[in-house]
C-alpha atoms as a PDB file:
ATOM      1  CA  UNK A   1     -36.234  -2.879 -16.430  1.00  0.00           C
ATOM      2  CA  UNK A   2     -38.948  -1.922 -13.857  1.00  0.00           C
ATOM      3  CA  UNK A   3     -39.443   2.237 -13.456  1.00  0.00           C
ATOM      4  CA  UNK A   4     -39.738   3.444  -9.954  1.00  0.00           C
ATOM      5  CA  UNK A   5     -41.427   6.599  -8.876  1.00  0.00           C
ATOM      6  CA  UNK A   6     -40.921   6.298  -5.571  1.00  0.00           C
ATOM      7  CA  UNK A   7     -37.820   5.829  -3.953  1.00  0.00           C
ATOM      8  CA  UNK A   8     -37.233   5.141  -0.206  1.00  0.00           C
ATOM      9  CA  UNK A   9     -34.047   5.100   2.314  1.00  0.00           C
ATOM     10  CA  UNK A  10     -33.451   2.961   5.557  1.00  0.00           C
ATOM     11  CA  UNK A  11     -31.131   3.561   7.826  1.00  0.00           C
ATOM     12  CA  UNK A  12     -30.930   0.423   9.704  1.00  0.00           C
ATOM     13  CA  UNK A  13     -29.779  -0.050  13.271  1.00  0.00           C
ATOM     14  CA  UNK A  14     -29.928  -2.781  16.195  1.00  0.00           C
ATOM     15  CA  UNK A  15     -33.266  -1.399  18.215  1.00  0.00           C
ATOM     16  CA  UNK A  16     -34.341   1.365  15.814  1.00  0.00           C
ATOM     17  CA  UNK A  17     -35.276   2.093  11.502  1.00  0.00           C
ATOM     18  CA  UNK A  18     -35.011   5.752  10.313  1.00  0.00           C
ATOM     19  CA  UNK A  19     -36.835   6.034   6.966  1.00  0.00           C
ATOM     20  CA  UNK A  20     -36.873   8.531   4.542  1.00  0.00           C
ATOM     21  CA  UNK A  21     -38.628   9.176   1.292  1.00  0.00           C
ATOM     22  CA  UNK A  22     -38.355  10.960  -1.858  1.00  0.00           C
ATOM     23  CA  UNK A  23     -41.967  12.217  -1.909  1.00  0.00           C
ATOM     24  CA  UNK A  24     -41.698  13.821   1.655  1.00  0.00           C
ATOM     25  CA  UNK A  25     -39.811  15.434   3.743  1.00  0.00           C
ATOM     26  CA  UNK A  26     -40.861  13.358   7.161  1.00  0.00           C
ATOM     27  CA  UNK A  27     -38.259  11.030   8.574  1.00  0.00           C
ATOM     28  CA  UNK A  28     -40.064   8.018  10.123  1.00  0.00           C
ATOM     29  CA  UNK A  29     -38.793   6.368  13.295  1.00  0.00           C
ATOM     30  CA  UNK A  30     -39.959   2.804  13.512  1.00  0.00           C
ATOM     31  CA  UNK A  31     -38.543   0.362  15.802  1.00  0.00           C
ATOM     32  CA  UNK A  32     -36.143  -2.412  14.864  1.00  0.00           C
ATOM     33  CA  UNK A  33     -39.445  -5.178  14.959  1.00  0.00           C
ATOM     34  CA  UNK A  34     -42.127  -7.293  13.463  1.00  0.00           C
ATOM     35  CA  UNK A  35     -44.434  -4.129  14.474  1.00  0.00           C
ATOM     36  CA  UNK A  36     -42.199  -1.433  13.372  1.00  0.00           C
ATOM     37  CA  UNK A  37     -41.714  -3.363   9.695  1.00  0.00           C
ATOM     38  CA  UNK A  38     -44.939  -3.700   9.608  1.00  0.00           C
ATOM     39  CA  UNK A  39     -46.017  -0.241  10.171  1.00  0.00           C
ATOM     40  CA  UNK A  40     -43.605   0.334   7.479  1.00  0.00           C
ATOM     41  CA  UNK A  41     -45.269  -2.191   4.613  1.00  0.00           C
ATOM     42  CA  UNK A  42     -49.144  -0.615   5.471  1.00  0.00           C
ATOM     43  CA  UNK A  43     -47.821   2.617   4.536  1.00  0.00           C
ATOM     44  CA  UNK A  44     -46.452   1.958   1.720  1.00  0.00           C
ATOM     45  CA  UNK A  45     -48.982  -0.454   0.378  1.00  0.00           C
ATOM     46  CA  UNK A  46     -50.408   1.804  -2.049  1.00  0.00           C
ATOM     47  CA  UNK A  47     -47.486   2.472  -4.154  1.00  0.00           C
ATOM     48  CA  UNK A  48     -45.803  -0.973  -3.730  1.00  0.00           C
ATOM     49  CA  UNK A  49     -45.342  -1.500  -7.269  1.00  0.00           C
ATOM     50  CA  UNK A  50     -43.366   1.902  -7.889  1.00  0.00           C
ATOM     51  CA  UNK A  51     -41.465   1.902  -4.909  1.00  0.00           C
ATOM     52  CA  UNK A  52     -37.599   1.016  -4.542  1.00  0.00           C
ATOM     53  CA  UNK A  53     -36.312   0.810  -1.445  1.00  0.00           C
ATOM     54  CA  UNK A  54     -32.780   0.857  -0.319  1.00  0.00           C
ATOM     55  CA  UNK A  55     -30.704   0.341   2.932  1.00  0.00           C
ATOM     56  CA  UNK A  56     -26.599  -0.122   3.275  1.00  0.00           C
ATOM     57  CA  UNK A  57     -25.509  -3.639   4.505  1.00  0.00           C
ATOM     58  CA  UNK A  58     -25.309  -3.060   8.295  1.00  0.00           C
ATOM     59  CA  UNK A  59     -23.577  -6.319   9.188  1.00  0.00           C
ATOM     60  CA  UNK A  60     -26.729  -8.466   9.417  1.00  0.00           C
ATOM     61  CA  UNK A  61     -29.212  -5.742  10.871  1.00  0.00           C
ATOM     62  CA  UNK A  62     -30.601  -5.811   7.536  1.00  0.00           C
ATOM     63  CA  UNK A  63     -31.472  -9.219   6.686  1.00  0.00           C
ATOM     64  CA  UNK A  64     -34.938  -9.198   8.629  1.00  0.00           C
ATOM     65  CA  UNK A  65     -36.163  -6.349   6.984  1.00  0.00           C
ATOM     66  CA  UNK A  66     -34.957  -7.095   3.979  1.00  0.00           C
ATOM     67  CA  UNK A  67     -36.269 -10.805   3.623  1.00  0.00           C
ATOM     68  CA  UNK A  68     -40.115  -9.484   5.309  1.00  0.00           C
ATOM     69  CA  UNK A  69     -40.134  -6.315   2.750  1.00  0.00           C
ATOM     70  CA  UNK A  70     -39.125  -8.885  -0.311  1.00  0.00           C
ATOM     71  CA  UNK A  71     -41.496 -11.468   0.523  1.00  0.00           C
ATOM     72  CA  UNK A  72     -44.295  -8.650   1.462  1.00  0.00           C
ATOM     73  CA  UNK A  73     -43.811  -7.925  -3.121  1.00  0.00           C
ATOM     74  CA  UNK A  74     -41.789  -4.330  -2.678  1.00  0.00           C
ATOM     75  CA  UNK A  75     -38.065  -4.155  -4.635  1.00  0.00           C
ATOM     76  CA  UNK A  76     -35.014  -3.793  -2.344  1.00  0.00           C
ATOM     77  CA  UNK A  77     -31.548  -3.083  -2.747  1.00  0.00           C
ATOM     78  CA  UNK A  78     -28.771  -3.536  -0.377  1.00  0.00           C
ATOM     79  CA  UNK A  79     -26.590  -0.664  -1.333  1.00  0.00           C
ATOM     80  CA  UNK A  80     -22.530  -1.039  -0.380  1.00  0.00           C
ATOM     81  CA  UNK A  81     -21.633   1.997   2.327  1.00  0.00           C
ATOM     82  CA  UNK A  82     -18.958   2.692   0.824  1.00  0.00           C
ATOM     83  CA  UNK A  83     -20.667   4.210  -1.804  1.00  0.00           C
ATOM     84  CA  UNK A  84     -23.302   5.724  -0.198  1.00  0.00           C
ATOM     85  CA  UNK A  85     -20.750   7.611   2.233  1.00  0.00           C
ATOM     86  CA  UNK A  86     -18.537   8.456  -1.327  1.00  0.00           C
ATOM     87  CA  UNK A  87     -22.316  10.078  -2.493  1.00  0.00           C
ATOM     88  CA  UNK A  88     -22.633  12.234   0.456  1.00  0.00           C
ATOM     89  CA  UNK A  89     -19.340  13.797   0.177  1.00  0.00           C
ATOM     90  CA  UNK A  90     -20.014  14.463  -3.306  1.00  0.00           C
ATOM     91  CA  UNK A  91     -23.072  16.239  -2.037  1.00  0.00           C
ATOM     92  CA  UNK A  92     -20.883  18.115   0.188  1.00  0.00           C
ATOM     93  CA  UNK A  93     -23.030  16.050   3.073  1.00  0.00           C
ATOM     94  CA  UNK A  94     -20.193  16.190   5.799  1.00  0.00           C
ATOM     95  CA  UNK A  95     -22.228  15.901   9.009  1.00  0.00           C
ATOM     96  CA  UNK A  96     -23.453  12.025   9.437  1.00  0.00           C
ATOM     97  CA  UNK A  97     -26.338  11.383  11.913  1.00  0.00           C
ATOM     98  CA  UNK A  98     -28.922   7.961  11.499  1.00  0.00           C
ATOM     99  CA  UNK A  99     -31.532  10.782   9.900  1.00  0.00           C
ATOM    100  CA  UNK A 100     -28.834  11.879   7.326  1.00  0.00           C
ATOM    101  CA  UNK A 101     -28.255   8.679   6.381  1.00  0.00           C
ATOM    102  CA  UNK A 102     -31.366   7.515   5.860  1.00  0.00           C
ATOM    103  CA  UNK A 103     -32.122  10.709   3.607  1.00  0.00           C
ATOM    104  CA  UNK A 104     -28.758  10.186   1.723  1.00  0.00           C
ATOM    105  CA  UNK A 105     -29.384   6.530   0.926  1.00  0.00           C
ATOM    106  CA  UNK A 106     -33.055   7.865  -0.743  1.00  0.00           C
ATOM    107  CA  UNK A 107     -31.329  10.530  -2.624  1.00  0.00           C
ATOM    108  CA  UNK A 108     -28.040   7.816  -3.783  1.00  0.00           C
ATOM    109  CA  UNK A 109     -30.995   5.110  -4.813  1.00  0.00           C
ATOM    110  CA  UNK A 110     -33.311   7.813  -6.397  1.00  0.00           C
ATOM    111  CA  UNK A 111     -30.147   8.830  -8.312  1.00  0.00           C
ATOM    112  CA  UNK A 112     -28.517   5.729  -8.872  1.00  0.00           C
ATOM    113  CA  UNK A 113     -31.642   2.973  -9.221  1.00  0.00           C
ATOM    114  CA  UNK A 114     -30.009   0.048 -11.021  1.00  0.00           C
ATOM    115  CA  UNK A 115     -27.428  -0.090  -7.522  1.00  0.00           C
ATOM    116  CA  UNK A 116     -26.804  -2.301  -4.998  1.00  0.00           C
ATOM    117  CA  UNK A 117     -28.008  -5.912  -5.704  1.00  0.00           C
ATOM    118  CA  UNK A 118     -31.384  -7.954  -5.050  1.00  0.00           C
ATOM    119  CA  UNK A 119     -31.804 -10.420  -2.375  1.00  0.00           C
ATOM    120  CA  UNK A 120     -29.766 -13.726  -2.591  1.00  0.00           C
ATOM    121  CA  UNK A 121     -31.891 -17.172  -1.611  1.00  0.00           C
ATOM    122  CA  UNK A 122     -31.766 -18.339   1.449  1.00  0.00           C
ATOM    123  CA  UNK A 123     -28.917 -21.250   0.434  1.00  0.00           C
ATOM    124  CA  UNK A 124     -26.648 -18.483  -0.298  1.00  0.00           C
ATOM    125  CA  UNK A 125     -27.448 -15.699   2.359  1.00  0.00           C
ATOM    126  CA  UNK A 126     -26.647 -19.114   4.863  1.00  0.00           C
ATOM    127  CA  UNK A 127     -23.525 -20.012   2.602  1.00  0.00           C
ATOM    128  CA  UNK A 128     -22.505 -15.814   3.054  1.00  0.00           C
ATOM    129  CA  UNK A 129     -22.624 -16.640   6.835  1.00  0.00           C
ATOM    130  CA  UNK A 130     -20.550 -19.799   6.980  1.00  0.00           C
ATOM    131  CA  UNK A 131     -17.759 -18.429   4.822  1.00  0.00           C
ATOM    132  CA  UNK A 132     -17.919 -14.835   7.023  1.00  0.00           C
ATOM    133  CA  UNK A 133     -17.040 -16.917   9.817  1.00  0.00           C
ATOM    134  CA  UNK A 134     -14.566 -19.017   8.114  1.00  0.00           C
ATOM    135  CA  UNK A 135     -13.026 -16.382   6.760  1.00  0.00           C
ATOM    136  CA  UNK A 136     -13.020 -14.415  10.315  1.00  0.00           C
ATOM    137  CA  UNK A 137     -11.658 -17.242  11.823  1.00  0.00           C
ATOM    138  CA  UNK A 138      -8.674 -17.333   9.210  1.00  0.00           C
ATOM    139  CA  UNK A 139      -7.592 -14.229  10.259  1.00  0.00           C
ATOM    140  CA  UNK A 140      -8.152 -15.284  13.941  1.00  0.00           C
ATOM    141  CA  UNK A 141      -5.727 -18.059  13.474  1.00  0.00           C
ATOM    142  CA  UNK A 142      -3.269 -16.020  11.143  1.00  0.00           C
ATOM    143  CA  UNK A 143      -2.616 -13.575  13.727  1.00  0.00           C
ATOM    144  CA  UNK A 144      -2.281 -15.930  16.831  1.00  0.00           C
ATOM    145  CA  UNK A 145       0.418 -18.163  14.756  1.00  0.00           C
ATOM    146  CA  UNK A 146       2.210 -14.640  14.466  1.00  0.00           C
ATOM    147  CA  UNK A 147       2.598 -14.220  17.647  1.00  0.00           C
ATOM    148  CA  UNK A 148       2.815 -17.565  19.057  1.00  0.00           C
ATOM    149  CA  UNK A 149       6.338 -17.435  17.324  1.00  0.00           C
ATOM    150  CA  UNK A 150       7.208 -14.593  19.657  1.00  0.00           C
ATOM    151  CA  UNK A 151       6.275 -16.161  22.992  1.00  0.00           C
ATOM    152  CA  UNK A 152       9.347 -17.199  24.980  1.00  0.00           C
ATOM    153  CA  UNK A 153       7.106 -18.616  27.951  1.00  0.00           C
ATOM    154  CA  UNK A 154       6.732 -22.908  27.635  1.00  0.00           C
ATOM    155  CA  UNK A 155       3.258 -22.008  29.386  1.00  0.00           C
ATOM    156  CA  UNK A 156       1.732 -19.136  27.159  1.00  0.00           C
ATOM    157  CA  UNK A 157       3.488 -20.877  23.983  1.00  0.00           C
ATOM    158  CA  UNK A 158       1.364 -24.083  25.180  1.00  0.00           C
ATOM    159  CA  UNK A 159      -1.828 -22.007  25.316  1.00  0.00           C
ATOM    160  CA  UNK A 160      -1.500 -20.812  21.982  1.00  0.00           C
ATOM    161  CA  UNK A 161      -1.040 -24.150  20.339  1.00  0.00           C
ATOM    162  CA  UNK A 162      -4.246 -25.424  22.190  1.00  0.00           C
ATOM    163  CA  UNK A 163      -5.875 -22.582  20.655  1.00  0.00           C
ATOM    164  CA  UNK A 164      -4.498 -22.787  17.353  1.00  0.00           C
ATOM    165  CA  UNK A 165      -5.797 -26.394  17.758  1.00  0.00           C
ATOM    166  CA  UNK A 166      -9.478 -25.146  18.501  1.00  0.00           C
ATOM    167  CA  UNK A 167      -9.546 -22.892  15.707  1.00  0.00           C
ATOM    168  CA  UNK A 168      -8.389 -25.428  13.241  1.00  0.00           C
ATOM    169  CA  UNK A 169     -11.086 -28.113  14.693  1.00  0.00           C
ATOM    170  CA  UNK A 170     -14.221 -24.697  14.369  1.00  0.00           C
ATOM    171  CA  UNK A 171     -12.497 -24.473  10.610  1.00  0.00           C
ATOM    172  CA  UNK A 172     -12.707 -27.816   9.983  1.00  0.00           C
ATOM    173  CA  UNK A 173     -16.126 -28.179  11.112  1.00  0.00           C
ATOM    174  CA  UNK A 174     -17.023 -24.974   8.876  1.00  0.00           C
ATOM    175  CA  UNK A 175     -15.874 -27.029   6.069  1.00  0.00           C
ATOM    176  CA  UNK A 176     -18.052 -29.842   6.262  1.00  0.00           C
ATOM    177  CA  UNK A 177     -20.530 -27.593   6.772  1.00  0.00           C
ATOM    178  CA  UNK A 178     -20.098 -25.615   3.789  1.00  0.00           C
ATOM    179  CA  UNK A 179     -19.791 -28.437   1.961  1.00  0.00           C
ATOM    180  CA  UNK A 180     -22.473 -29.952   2.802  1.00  0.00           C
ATOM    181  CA  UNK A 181     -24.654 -26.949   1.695  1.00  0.00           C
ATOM    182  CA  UNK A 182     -23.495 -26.944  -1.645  1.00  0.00           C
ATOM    183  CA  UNK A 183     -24.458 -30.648  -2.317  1.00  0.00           C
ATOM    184  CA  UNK A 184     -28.094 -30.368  -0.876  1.00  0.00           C
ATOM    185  CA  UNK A 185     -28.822 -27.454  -3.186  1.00  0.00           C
ATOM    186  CA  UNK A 186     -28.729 -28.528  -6.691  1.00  0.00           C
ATOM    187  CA  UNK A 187     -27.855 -24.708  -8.266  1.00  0.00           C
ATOM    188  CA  UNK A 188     -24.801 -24.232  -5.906  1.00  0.00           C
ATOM    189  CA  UNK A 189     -23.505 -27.811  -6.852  1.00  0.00           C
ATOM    190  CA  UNK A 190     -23.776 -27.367 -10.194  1.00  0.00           C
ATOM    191  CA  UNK A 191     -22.015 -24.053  -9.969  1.00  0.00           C
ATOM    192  CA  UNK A 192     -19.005 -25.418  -7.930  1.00  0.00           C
ATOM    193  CA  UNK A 193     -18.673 -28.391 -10.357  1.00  0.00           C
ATOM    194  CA  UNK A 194     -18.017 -25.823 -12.984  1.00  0.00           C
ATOM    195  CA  UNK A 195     -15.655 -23.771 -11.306  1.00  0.00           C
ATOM    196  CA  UNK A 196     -13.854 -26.606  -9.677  1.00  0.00           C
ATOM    197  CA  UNK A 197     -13.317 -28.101 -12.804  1.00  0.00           C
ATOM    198  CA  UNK A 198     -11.051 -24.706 -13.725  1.00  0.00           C
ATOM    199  CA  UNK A 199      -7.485 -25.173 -13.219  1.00  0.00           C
ATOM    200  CA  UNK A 200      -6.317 -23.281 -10.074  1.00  0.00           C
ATOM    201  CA  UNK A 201     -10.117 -23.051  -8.702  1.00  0.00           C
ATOM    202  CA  UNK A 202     -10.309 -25.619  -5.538  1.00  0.00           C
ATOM    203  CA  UNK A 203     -12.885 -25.909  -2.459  1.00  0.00           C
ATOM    204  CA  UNK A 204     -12.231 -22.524  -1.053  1.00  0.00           C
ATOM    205  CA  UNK A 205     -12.226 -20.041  -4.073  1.00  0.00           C
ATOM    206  CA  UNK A 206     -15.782 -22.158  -5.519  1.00  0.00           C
ATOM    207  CA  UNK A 207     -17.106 -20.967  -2.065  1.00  0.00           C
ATOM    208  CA  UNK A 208     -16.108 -17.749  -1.816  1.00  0.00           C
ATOM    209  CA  UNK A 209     -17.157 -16.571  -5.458  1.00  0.00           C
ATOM    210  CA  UNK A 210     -20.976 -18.803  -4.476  1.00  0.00           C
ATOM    211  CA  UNK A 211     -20.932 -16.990  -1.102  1.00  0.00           C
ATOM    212  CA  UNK A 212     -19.412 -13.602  -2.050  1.00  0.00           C
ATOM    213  CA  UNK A 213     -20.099 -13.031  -5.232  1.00  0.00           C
ATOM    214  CA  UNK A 214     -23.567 -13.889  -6.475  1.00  0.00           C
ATOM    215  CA  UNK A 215     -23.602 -11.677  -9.379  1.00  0.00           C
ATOM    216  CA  UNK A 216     -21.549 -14.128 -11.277  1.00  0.00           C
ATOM    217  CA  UNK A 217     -22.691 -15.241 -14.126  1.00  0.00           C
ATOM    218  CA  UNK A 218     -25.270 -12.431 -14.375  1.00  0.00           C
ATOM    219  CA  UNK A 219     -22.910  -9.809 -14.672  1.00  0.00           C
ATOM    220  CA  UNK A 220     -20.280  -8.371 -17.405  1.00  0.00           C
ATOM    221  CA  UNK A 221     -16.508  -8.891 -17.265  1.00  0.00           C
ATOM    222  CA  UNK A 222     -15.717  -5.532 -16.381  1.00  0.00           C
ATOM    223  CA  UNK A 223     -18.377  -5.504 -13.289  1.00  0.00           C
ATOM    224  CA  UNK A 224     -17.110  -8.689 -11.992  1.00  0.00           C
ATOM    225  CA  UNK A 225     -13.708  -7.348 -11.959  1.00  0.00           C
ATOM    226  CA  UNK A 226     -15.116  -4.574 -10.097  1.00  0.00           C
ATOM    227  CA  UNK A 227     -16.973  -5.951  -7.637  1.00  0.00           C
ATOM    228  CA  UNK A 228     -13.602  -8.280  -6.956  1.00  0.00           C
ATOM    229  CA  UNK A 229     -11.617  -5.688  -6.806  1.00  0.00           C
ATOM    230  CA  UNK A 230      -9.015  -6.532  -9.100  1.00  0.00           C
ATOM    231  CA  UNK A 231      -9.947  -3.506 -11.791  1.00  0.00           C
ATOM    232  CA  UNK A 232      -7.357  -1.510 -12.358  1.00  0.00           C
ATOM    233  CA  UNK A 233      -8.287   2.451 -11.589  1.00  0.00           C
ATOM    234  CA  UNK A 234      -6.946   4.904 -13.785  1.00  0.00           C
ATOM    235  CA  UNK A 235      -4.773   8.140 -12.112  1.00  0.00           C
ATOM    236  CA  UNK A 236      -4.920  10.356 -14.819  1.00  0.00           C
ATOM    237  CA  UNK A 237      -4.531  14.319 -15.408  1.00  0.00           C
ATOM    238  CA  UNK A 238      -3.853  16.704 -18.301  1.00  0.00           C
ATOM    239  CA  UNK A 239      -0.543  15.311 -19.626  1.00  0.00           C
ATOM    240  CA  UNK A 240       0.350  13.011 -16.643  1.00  0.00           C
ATOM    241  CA  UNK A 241      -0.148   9.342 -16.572  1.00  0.00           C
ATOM    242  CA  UNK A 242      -0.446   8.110 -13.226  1.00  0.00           C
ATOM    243  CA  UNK A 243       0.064   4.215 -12.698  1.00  0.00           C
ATOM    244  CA  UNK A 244      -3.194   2.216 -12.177  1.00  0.00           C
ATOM    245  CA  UNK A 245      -4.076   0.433  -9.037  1.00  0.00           C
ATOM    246  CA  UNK A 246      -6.708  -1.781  -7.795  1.00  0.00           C
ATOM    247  CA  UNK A 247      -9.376  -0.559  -4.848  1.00  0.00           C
ATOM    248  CA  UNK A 248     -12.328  -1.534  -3.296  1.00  0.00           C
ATOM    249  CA  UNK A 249     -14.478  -4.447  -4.038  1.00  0.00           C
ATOM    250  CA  UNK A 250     -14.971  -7.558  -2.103  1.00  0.00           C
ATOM    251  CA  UNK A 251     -11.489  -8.095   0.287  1.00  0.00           C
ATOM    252  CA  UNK A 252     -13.154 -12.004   0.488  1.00  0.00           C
ATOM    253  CA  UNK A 253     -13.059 -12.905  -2.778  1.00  0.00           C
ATOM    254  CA  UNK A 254      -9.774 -11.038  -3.765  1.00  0.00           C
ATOM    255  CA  UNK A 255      -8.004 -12.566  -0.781  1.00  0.00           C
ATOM    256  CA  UNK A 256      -8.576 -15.701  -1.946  1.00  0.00           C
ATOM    257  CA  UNK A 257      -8.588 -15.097  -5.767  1.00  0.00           C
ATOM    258  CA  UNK A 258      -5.022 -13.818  -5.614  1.00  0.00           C
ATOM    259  CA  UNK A 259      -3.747 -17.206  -3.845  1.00  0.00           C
ATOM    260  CA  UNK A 260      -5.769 -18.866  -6.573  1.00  0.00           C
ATOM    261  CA  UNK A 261      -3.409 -17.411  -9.511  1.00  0.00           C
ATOM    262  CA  UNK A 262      -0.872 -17.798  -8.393  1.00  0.00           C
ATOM    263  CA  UNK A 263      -1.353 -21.634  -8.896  1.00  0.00           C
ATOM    264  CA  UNK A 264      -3.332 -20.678 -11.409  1.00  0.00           C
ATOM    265  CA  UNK A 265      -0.083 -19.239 -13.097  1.00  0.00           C
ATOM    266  CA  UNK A 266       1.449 -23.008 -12.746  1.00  0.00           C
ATOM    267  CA  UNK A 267      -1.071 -25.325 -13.713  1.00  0.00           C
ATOM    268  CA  UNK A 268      -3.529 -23.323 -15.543  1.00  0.00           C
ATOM    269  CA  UNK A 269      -2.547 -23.695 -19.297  1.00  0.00           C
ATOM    270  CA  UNK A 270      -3.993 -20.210 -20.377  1.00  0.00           C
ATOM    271  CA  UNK A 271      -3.312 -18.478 -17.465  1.00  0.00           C
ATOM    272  CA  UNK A 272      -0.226 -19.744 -17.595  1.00  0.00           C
ATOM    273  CA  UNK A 273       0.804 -18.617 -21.257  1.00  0.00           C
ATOM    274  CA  UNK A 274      -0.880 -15.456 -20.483  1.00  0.00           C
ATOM    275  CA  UNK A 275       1.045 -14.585 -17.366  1.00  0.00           C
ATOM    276  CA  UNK A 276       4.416 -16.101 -19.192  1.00  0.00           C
ATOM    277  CA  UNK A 277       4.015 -13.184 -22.027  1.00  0.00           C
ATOM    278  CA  UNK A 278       3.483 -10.124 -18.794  1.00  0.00           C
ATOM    279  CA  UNK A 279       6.412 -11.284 -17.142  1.00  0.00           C
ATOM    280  CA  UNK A 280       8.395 -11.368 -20.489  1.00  0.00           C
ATOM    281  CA  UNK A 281       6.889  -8.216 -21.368  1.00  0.00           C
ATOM    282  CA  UNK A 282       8.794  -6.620 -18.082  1.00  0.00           C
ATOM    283  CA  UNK A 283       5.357  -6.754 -15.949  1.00  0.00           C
ATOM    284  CA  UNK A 284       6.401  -6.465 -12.103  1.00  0.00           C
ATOM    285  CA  UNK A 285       5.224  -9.783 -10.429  1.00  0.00           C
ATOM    286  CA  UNK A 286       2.467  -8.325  -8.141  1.00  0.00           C
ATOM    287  CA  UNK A 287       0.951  -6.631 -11.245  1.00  0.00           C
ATOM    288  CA  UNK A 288       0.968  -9.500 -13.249  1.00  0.00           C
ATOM    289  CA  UNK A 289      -0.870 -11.729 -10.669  1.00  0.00           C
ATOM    290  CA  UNK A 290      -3.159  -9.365 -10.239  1.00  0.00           C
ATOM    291  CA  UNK A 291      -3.692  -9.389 -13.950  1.00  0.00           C
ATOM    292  CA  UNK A 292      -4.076 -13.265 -13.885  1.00  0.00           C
ATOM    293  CA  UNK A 293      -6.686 -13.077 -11.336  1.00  0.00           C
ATOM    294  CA  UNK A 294      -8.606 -10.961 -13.510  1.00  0.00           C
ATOM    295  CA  UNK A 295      -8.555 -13.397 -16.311  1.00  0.00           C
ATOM    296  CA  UNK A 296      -9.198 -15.928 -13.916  1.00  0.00           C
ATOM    297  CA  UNK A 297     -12.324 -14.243 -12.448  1.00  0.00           C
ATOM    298  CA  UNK A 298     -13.343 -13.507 -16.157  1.00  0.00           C
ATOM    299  CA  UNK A 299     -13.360 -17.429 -17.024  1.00  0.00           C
ATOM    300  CA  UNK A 300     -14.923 -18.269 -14.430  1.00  0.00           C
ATOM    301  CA  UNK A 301     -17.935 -15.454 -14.876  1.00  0.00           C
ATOM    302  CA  UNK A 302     -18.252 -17.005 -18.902  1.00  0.00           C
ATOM    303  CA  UNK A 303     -18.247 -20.763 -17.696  1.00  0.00           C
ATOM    304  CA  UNK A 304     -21.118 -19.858 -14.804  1.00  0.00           C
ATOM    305  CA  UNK A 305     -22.999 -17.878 -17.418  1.00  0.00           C
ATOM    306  CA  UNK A 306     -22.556 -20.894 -20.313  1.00  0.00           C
ATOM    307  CA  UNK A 307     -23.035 -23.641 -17.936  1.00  0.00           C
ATOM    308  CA  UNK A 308     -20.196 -25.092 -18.973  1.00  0.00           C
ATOM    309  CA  UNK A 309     -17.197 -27.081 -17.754  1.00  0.00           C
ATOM    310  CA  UNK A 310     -13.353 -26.415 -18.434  1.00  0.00           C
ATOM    311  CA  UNK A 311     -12.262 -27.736 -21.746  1.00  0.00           C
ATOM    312  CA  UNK A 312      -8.917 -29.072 -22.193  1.00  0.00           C
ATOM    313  CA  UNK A 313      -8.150 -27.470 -25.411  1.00  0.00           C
END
């Protein structure tokens, strides 16, 4: 594991960089730009090799700078928000301005240097996109249908369905397209084969964990579970035992992971055993999905990580 004695903080927005370091106090203002990243990689030049550098996913701000500042030989994390904003309250940092961010995000990364995760390849960072939009455009057509049912005007009701109709032609496109990507790369294909040859794993779920979550394969059980969001947290105090829930972690991939067992429950032979003996144990349903798609997730991370396809035991 590399040691870093330098540790660095960008606040990124749309025209302009705030970045702070941990070996000075000066905020530097560079614009959002070939020039302004540039400026950025000659000063920092000399300590390249013992730098880590660290900026919050902005939405797609970020991507530039991060690609340039990878290929230019410097490490950099993307670093989840969420976390970063969790830090400054912990630091008592209330007050939330582009300079205090940037100085946070140095201080989280100087504390916290095995955070945030490494830049995907390009195959995935484009697969990320495609599902983003597919999975925006889900929700688009989820809450149209809603209230299409509600319209009592022939006209507007007529409007909707054409609409509806649009959205499912951009999906469908999406699809192709998606799939499409995964077949022309050779390390995403053989990744979907394995984990559409799981029971209860189809198209969309392979995507989603390729796009969403990269880290599988690479990381433990317990981290992938994490970064899903389907860990259970613990509510604990003194002699009370508060009931676990799940938070945080990637809505994509849970979303979709939680349709997935529940087929899973059906024709998945282990998942199906396993969430047999939670129901019979008096398990409420919702937990013992849940539960499922955490074993499911788990199988999946040990196939990726053996190379290995589903055995029919």
């Amino acid at each position: 594991m590399a040691h870093f004695n330098y540790f660095v903080g960008i606040d990124v927005g749309k025209y302009e960089c705030l970045v702070a370091f941990s070996h000075s106090s000066k905020i530097l203002s560079i614009p959002n730009t070939a020039i302004g990243l540039q400026e950025l990689i000659d000063g920092l030049e000399e300590i390249k090799s013992n730098t880590l550098i660290a900026m919050e996913a902005t939405g797609g701000y970020e991507v530039a700078f991060w690609k340039v500042l990878h290929k230019a030989g410097f490490h950099v994390r993307q670093v989840p928000p969420a976390q970063v904003r969790s830090f400054a309250r912990s630091k008592a940092q209330i007050a939330k301005t582009d300079r205090i961010d940037a100085k946070i995000i140095c201080r989280f990364i100087q504390e916290n240097p095995n955070s945030g995760r490494s830049l995907p390849s390009d195959n995935v960072l484009r697969l990320n996109r495609l599902m983003a939009k597919r999975y925006q455009l889900i929700k688009v057509r989820a809450a149209l249908k809603c209230q299409s049912r509600q319209q009592q005007e022939e006209d507007l009701e007529e409007l909707d369905k054409a609409h509806i109709q649009f959205l499912n032609n951009q999906i469908s496109n999406l699809n192709a397209m998606i799939t499409t990507l995964i077949h022309e790369n050779h390390d995403l294909e053989e990744k979907d084969r394995i984990l559409q040859s799981i029971p209860g794993v189809g198209p969309v779920l392979s995507a989603s964990f390729l796009a969403f979550l990269p880290e599988l394969g690479t990381a433990s059980d317990k981290q992938i579970a994490c970064l899903c969001g389907i860990a259970p947290i613990a509510r604990d105090s003194g002699k009370y035992k508060g009931k676990r829930f799940i938070s945080g972690g990637r809505k994509q991939v849970r979303d979709v992971l939680y349709q997935a067992a529940l087929v899973a429950s059906w024709h998945n032979p282990k998942i199906k055993t396993f969430f047999a003996r939670l129901k019979s144990a008096g398990k409420p349903h919702k937990v013992c999905v849940i539960a499922a798609a955490r074993k499911l997730a788990t199988i999946a991370n040990a196939m990726v990580l053996q190379k290995s396809e589903w055995q029919t035991d």
